[in-house]
C-alpha atoms as a PDB file:
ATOM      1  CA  UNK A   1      37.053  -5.017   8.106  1.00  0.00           C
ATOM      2  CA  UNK A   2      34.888  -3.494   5.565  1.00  0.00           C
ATOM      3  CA  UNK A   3      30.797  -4.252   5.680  1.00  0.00           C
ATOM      4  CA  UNK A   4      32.020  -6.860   2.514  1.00  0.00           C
ATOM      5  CA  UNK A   5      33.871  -8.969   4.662  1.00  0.00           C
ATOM      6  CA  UNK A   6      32.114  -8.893   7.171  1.00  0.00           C
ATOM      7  CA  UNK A   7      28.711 -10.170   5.256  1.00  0.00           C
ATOM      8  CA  UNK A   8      31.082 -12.945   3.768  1.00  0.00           C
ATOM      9  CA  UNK A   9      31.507 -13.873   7.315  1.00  0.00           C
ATOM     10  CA  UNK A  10      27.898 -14.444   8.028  1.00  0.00           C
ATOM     11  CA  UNK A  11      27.447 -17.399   5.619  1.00  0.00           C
ATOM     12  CA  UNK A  12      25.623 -18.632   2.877  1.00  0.00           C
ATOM     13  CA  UNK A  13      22.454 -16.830   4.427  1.00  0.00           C
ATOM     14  CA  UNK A  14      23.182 -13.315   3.589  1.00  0.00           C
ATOM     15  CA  UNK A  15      22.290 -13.600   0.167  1.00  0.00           C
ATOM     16  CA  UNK A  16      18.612 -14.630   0.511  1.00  0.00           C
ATOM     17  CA  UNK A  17      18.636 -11.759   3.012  1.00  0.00           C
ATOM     18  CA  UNK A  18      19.871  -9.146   0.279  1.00  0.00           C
ATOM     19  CA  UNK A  19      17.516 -10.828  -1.879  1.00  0.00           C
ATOM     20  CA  UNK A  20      14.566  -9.806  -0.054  1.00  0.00           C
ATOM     21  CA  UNK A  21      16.132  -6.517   0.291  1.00  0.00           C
ATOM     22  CA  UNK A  22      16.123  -6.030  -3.365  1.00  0.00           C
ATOM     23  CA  UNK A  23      12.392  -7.428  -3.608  1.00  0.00           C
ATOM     24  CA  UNK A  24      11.266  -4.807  -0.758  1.00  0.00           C
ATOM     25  CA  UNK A  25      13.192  -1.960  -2.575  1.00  0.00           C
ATOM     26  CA  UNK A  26      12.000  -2.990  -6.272  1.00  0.00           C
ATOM     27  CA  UNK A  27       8.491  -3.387  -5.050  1.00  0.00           C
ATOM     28  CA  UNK A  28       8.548   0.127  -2.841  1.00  0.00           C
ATOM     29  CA  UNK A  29       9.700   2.012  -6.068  1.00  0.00           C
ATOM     30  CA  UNK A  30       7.372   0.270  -8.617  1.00  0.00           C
ATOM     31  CA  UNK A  31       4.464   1.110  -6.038  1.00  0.00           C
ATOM     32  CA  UNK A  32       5.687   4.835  -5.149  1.00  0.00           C
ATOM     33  CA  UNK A  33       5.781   5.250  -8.847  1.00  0.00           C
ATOM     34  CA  UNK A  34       2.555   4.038  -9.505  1.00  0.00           C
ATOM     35  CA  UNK A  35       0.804   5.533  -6.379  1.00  0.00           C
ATOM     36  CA  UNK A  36       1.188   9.203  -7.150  1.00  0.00           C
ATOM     37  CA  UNK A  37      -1.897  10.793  -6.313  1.00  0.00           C
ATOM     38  CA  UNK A  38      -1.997  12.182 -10.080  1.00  0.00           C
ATOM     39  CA  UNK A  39      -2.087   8.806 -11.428  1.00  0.00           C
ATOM     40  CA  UNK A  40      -4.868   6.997  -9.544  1.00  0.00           C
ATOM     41  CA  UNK A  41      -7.508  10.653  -9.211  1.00  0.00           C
ATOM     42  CA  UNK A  42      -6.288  12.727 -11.920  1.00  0.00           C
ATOM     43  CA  UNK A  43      -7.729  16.186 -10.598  1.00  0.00           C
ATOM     44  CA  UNK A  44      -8.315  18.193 -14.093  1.00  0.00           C
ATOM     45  CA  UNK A  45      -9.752  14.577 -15.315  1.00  0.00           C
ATOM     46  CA  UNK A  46     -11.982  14.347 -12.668  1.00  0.00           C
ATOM     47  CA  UNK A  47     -13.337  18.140 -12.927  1.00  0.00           C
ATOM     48  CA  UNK A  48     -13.455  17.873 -16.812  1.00  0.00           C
ATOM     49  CA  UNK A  49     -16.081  14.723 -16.670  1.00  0.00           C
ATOM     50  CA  UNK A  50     -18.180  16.131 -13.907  1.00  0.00           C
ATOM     51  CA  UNK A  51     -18.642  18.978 -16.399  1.00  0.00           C
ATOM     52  CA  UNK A  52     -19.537  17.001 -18.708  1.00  0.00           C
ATOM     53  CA  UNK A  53     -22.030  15.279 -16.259  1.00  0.00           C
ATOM     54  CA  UNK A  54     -23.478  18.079 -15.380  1.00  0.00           C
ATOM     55  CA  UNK A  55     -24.054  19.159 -18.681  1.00  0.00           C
ATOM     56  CA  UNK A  56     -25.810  16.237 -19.737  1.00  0.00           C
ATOM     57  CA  UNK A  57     -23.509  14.988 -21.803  1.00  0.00           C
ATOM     58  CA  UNK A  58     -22.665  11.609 -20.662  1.00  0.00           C
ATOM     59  CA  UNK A  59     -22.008  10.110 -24.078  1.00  0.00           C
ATOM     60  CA  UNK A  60     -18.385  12.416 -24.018  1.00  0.00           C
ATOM     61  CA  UNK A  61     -18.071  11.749 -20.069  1.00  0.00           C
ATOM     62  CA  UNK A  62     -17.863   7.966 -20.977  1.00  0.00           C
ATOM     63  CA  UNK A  63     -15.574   7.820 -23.909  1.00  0.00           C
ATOM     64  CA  UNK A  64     -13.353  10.500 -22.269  1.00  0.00           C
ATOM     65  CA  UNK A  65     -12.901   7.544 -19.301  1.00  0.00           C
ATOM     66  CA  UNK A  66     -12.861   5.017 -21.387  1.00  0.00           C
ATOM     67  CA  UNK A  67      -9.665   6.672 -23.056  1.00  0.00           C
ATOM     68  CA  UNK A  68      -7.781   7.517 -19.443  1.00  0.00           C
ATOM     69  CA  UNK A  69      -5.808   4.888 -17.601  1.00  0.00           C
ATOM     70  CA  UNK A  70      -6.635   5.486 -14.463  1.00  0.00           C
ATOM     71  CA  UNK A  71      -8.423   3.569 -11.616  1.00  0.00           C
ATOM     72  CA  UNK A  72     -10.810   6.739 -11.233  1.00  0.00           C
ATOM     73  CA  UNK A  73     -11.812   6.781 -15.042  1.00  0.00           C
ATOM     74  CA  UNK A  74     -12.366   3.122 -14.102  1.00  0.00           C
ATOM     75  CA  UNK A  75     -15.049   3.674 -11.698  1.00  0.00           C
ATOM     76  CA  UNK A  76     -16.140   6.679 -13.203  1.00  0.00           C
ATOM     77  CA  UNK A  77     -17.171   4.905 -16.568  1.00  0.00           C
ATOM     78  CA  UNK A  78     -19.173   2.103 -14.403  1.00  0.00           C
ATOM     79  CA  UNK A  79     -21.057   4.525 -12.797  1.00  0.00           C
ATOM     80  CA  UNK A  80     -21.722   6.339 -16.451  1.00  0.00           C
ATOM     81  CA  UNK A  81     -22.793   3.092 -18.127  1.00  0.00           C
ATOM     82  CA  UNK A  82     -25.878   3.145 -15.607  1.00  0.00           C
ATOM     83  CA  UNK A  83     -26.497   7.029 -15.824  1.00  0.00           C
ATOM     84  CA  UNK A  84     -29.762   7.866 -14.808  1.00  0.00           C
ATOM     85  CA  UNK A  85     -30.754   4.331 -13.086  1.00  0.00           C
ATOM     86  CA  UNK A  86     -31.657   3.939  -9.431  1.00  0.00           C
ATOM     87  CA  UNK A  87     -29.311   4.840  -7.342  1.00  0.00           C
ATOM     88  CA  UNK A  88     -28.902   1.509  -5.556  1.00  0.00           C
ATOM     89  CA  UNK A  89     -27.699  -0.025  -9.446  1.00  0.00           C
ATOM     90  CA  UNK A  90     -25.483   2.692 -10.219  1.00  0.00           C
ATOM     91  CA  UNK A  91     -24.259   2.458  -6.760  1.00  0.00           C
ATOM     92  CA  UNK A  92     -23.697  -1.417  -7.074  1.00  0.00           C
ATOM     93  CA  UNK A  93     -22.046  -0.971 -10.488  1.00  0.00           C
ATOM     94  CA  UNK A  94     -19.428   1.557  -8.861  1.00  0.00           C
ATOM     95  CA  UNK A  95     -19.057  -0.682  -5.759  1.00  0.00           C
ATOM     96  CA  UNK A  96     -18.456  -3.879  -7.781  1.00  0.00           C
ATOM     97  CA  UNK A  97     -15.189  -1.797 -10.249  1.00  0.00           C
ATOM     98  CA  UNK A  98     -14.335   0.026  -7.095  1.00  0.00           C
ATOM     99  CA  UNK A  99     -13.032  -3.168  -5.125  1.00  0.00           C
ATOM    100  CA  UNK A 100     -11.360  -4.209  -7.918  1.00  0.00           C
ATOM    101  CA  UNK A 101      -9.009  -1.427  -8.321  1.00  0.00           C
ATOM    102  CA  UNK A 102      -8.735  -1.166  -5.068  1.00  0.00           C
ATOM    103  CA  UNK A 103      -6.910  -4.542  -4.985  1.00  0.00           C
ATOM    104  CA  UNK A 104      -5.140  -3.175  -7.689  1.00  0.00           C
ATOM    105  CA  UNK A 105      -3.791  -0.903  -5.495  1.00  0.00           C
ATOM    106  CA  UNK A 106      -2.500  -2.932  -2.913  1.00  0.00           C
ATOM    107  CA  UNK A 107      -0.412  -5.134  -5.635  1.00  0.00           C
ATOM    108  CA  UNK A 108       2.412  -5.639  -4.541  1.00  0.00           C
ATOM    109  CA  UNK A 109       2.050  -4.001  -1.157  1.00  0.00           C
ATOM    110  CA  UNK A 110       2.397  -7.310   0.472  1.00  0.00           C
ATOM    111  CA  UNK A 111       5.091  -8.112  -0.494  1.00  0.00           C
ATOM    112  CA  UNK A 112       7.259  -5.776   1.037  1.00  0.00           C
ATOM    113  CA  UNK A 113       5.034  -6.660   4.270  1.00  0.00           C
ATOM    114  CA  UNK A 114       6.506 -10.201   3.340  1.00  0.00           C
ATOM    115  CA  UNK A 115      10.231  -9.171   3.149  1.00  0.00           C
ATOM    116  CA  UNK A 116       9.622  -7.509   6.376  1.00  0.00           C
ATOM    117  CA  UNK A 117       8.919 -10.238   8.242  1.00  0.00           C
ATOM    118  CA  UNK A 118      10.787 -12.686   6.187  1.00  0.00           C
ATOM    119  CA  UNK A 119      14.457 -10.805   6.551  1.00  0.00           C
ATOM    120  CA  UNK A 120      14.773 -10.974  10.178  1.00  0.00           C
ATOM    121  CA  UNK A 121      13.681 -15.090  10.395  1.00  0.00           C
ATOM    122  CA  UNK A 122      16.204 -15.441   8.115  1.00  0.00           C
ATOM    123  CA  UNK A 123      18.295 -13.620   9.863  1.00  0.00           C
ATOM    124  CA  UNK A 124      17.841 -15.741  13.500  1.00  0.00           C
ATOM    125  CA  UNK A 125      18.024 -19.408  10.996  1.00  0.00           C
ATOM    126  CA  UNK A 126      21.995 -17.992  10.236  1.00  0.00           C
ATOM    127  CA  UNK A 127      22.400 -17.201  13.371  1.00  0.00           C
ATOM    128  CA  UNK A 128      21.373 -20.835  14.859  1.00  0.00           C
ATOM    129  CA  UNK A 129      23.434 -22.544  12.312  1.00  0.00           C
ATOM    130  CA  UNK A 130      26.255 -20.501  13.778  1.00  0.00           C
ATOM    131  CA  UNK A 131      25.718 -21.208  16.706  1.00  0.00           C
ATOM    132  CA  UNK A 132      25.546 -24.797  16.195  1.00  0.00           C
ATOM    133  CA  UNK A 133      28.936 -24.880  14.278  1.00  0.00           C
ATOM    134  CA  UNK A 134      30.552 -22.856  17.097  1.00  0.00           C
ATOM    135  CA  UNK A 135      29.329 -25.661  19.745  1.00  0.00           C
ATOM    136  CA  UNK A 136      30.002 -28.260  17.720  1.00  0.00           C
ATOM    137  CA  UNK A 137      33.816 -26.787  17.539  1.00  0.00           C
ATOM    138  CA  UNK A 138      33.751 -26.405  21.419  1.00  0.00           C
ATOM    139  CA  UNK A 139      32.813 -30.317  22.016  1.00  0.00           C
ATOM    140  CA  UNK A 140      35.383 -31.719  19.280  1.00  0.00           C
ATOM    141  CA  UNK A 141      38.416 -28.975  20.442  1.00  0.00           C
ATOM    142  CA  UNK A 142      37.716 -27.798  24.011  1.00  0.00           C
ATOM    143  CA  UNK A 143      36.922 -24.056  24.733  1.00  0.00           C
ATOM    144  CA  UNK A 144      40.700 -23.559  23.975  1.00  0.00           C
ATOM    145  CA  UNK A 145      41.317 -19.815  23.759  1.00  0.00           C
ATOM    146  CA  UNK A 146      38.065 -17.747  24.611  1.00  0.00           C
ATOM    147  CA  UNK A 147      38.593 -14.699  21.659  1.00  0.00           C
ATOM    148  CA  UNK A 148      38.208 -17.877  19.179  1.00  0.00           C
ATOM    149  CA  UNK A 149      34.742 -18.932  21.035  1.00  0.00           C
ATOM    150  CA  UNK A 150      34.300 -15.177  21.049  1.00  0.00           C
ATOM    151  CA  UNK A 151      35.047 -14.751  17.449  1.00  0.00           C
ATOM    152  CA  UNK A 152      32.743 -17.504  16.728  1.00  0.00           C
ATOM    153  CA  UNK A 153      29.250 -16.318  18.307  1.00  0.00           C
ATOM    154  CA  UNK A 154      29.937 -12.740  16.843  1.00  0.00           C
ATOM    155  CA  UNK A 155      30.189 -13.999  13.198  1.00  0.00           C
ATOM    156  CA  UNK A 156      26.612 -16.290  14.001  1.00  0.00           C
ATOM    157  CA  UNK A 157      25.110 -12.902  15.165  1.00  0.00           C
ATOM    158  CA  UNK A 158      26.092 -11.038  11.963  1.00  0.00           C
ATOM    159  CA  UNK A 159      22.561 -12.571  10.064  1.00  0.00           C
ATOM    160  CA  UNK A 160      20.481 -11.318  12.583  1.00  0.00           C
ATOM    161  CA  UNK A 161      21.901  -8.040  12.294  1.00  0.00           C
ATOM    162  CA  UNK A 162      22.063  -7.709   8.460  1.00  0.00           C
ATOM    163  CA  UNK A 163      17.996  -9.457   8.862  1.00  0.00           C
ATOM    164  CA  UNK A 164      17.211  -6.622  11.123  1.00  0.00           C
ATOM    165  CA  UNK A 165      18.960  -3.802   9.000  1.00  0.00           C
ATOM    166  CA  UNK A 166      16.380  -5.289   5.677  1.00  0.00           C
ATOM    167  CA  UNK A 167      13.903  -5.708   7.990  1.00  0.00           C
ATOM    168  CA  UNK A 168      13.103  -2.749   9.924  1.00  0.00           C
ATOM    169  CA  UNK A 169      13.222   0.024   6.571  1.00  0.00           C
ATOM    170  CA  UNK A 170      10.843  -2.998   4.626  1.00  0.00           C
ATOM    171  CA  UNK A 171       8.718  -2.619   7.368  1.00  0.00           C
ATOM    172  CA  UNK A 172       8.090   0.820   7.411  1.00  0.00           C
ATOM    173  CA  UNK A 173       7.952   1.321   3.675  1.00  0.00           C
ATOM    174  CA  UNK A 174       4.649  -1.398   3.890  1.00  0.00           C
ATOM    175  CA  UNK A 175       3.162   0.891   6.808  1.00  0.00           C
ATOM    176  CA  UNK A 176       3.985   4.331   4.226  1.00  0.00           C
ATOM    177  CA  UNK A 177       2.477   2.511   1.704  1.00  0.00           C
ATOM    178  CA  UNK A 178      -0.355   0.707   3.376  1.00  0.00           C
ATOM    179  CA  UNK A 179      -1.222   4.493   4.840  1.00  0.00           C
ATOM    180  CA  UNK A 180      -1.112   5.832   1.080  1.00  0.00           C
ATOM    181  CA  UNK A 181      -3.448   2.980  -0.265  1.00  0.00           C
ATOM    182  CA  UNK A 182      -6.508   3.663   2.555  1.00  0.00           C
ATOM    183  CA  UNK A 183      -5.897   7.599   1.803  1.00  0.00           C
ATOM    184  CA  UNK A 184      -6.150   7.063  -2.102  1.00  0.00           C
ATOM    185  CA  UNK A 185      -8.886   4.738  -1.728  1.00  0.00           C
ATOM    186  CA  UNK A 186     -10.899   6.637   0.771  1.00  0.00           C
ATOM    187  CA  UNK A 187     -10.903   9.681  -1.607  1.00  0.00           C
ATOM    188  CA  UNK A 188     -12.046   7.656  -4.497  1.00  0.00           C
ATOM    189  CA  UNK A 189     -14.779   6.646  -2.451  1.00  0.00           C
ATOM    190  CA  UNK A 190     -15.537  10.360  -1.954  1.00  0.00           C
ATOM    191  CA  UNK A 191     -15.479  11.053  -5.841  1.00  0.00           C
ATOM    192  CA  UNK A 192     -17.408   8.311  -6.291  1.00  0.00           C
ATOM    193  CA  UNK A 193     -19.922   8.759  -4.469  1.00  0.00           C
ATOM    194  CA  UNK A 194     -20.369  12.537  -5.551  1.00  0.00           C
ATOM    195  CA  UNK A 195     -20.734  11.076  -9.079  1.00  0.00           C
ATOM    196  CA  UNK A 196     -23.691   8.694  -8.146  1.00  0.00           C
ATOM    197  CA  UNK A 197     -25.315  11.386  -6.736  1.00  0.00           C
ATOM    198  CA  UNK A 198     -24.891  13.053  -9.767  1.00  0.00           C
ATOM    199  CA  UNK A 199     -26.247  10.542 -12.440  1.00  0.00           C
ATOM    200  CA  UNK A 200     -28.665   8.362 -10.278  1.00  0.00           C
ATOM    201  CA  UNK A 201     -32.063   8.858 -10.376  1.00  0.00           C
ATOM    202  CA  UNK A 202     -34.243   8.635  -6.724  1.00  0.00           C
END
């Protein structure tokens, strides 16, 4: 049998499980794409407007973020808009963008978490309803010949093992990514920090 008949065997819930297969993998990609390190803390970004910091020259810091994409630029121009203000408002200013991209980071994160956990309940529901028709066959017919019983509970199990098989790579793609999100957002943190110290005034 190839792996097409047999997923034809387990029943009209396969396809919601290869749904949320294709969910997992389309959110995994978008976020692996969109998580590159470069991206979110663009290093010769960074380095150019702590220059400019440094050199007083926070007018050209601030349009320079205000032209970059990034969450980084994001934070960085908050923190510029107060430059030279107590350090407990600049800090507040950065703290206030900072949790918002860092929600923007975890878009879509979820959701594979979601699949994960969704896939294999799916997976024990087909089984069930297989389960059920196969008794259901036994009390109308009689056990009859066992390889037909036998035949029966192995096509019920085949959800479960297709839920398992979406399940258990979803599952560690949200722990990857959940892992990259608290890295990327503890080093913006760092950066951010270093640039309050920078601008604020004691």
């Amino acid at each position: 049998m190839t792996i097409f008949d047999i997923l034809v065997k387990g029943g009209i819930i396969i396809p919601p499980i290869i749904l949320c297969s294709v969910i997992a993998l389309a959110a995994f990609l978008e976020r692996l794409w969109s998580l590159h390190p470069q991206k979110i803390l663009p290093a010769m970004f960074i380095e150019r407007v702590e220059f400019l910091i440094k050199e007083q020259r926070v007018n050209e810091a601030l349009t320079l973020c205000q032209e970059s994409k990034s969450p980084m630029a994001n934070i960085m121009a908050a923190a510029l808009r107060n430059a030279y203000k107590p350090r407990t408002q600049v800090k507040e200013a950065v703290l206030e963008i900072g949790k918002l991209e860092s929600a923007l980071l975890d878009r879509h994160v979820e959701l594979i978490g979601t699949m994960a956990s969704i896939a294999p309940l799916l997976g024990l529901l087909g089984t069930v309803l297989g389960m059920i028709k196969v008794f259901q066959k036994v009390e109308e017919t009689g056990l009859g010949d066992p390889s037909t019983f036998a035949n029966g509970i192995w096509e019920a199990l085949i959800t479960t093992a297709v839920g398992l098989v979406v399940s258990i790579p979803a599952f560690i793609a949200y722990k990857y990514l959940f892992a990259k999100v608290d890295r990327l957002v503890l080093e913006m943190q760092e950066r951010s920090l270093r640039t309050i110290d920078i601008l604020s005034k004691d």
